[in-house]
N, C-alpha and C. Protein backbone atom coordinates (compact mmCIF):
# COMPACT_ATOMS: atom_id res chain seq x y z
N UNK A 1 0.85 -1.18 0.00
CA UNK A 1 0.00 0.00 0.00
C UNK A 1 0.90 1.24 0.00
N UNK A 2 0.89 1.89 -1.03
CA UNK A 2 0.94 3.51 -0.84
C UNK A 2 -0.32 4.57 -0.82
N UNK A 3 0.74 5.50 0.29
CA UNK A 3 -0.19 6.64 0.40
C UNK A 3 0.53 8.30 -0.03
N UNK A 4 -0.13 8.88 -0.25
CA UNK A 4 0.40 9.99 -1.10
C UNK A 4 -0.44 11.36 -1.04
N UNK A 5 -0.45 12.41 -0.82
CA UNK A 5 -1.13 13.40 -1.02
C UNK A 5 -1.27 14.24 -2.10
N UNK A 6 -2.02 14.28 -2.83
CA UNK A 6 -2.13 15.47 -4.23
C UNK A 6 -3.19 16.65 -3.62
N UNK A 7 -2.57 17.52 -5.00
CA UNK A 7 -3.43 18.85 -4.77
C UNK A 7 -3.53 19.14 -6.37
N UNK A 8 -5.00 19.37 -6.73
CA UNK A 8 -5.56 20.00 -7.52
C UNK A 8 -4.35 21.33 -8.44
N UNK A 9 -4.38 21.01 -9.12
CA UNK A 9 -3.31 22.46 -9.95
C UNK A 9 -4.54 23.74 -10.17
N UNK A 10 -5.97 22.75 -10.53
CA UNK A 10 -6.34 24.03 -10.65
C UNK A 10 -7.12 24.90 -9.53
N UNK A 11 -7.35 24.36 -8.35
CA UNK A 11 -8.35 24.78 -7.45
C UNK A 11 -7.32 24.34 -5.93
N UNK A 12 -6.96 24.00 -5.94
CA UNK A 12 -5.73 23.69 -4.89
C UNK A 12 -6.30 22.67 -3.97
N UNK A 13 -7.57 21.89 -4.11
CA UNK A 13 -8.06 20.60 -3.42
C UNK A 13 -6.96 19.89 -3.29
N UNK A 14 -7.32 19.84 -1.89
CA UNK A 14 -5.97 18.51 -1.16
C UNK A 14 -6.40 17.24 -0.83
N UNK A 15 -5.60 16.29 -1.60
CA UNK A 15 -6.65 15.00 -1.42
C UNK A 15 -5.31 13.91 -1.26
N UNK A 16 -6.03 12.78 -0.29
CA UNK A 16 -4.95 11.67 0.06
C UNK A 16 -4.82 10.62 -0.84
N UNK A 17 -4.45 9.78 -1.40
CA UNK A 17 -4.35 9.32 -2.35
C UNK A 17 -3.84 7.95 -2.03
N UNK A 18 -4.42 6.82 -2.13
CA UNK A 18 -3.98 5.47 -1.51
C UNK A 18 -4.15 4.36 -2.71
N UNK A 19 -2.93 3.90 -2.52
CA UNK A 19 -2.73 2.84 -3.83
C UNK A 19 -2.66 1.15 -3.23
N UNK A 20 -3.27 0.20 -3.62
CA UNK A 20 -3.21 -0.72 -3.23
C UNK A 20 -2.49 -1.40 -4.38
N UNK A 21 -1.48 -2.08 -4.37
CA UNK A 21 -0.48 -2.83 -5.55
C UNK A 21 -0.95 -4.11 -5.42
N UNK A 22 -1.36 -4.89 -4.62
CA UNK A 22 -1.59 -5.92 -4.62
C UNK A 22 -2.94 -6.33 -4.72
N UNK A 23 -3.74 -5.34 -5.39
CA UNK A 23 -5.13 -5.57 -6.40
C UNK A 23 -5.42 -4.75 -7.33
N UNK A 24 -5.68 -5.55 -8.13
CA UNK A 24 -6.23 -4.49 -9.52
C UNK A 24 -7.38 -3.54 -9.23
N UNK A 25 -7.78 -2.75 -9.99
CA UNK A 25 -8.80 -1.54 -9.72
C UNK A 25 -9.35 -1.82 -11.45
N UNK A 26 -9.87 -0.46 -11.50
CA UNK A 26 -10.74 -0.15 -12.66
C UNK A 26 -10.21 0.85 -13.09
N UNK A 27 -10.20 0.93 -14.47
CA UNK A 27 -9.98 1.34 -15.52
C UNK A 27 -10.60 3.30 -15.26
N UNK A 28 -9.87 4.33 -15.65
CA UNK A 28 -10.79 5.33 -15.93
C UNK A 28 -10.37 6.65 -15.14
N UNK A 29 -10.92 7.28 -14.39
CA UNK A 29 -10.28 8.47 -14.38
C UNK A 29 -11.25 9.38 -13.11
N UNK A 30 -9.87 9.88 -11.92
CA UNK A 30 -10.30 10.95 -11.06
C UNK A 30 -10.76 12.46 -11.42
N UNK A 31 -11.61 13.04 -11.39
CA UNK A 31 -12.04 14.32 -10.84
C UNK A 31 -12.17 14.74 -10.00
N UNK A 32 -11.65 16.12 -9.97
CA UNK A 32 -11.78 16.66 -8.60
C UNK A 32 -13.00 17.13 -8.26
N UNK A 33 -13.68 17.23 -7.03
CA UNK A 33 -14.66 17.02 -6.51
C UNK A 33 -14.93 18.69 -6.43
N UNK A 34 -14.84 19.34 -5.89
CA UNK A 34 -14.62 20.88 -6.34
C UNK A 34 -14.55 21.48 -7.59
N UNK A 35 -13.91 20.99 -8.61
CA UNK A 35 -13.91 22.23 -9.67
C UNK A 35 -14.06 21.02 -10.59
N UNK A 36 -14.05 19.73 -11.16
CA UNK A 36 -14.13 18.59 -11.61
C UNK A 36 -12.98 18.65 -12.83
N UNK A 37 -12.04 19.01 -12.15
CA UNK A 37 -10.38 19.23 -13.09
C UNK A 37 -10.06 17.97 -13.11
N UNK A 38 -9.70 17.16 -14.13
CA UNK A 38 -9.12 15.52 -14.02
C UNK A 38 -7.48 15.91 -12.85
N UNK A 39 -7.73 14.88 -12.14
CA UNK A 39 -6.61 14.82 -11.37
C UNK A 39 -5.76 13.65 -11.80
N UNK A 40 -6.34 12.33 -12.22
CA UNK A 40 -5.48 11.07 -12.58
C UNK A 40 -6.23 10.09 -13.47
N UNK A 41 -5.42 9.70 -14.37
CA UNK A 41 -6.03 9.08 -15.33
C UNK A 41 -5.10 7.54 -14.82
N UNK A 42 -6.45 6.55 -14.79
CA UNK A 42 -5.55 5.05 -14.35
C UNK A 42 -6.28 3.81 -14.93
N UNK A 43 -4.72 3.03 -14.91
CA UNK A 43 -5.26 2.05 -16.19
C UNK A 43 -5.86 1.04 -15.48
N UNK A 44 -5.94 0.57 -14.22
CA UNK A 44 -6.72 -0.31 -13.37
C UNK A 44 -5.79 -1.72 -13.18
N UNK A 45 -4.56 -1.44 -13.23
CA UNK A 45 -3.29 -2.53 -12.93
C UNK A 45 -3.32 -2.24 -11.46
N UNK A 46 -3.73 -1.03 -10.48
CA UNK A 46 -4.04 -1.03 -9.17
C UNK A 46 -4.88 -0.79 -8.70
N UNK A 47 -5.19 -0.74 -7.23
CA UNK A 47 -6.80 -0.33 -6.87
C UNK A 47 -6.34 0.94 -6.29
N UNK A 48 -6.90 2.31 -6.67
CA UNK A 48 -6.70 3.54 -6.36
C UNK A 48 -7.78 4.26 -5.73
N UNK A 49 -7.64 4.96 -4.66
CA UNK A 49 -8.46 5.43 -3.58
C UNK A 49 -8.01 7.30 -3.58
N UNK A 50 -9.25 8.22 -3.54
CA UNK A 50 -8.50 9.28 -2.79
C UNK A 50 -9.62 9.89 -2.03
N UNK A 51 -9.57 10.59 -1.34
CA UNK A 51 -10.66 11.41 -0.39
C UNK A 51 -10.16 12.68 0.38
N UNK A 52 -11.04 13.44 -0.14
CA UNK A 52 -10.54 15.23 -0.17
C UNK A 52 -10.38 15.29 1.52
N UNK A 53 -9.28 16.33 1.81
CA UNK A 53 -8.64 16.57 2.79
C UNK A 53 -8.68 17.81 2.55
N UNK A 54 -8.40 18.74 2.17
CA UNK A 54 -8.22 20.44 2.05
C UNK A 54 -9.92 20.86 1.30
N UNK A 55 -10.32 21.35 1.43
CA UNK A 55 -11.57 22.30 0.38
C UNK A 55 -11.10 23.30 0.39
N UNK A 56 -10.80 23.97 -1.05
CA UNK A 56 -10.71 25.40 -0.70
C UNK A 56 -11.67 26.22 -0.94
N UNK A 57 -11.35 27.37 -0.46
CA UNK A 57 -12.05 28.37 -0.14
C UNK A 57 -12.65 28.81 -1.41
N UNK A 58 -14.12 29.46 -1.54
CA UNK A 58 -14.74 29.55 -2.91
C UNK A 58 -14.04 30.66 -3.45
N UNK A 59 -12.82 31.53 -2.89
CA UNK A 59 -12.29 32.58 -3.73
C UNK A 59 -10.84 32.32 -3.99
N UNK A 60 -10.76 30.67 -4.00
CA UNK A 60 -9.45 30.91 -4.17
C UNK A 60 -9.21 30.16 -5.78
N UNK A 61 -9.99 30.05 -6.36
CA UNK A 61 -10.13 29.80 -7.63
C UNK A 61 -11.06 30.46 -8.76
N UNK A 62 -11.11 30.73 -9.82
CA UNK A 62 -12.01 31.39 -10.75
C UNK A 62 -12.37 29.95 -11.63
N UNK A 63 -13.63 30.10 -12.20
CA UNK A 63 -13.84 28.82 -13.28
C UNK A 63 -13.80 29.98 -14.61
């Protein structure tokens, strides 16, 4: 298991990010939950987890 923290480039959402290597996942692709910016595109060779930790603030981004 890895764990990892990302942040959004475009909205600065902070999210934890947990990789399980020793099971496959699904195919397809994270959005961010806030501004719905792709954060990770994955081919499903692992099982990938993330869950927002930071929200930012509604002025700290423009759409």
């Amino acid at each position: 298991m890895r764990k990892s923290d990302v942040t959004c480039p475009h909205c600065q959402a902070g999210y934890r990010r947990i990789e399980l290597t020793s099971k496959g996942g699904i195919a397809g692709e994270f959005r961010c939950l806030v501004c719905d910016h792709i954060i990770e595109l994955m081919d499903g060779s692992t099982d990938v987890a993330f869950r927002l930790t930071v929200q930012p603030g509604k002025t700290s981004y423009a759409y």
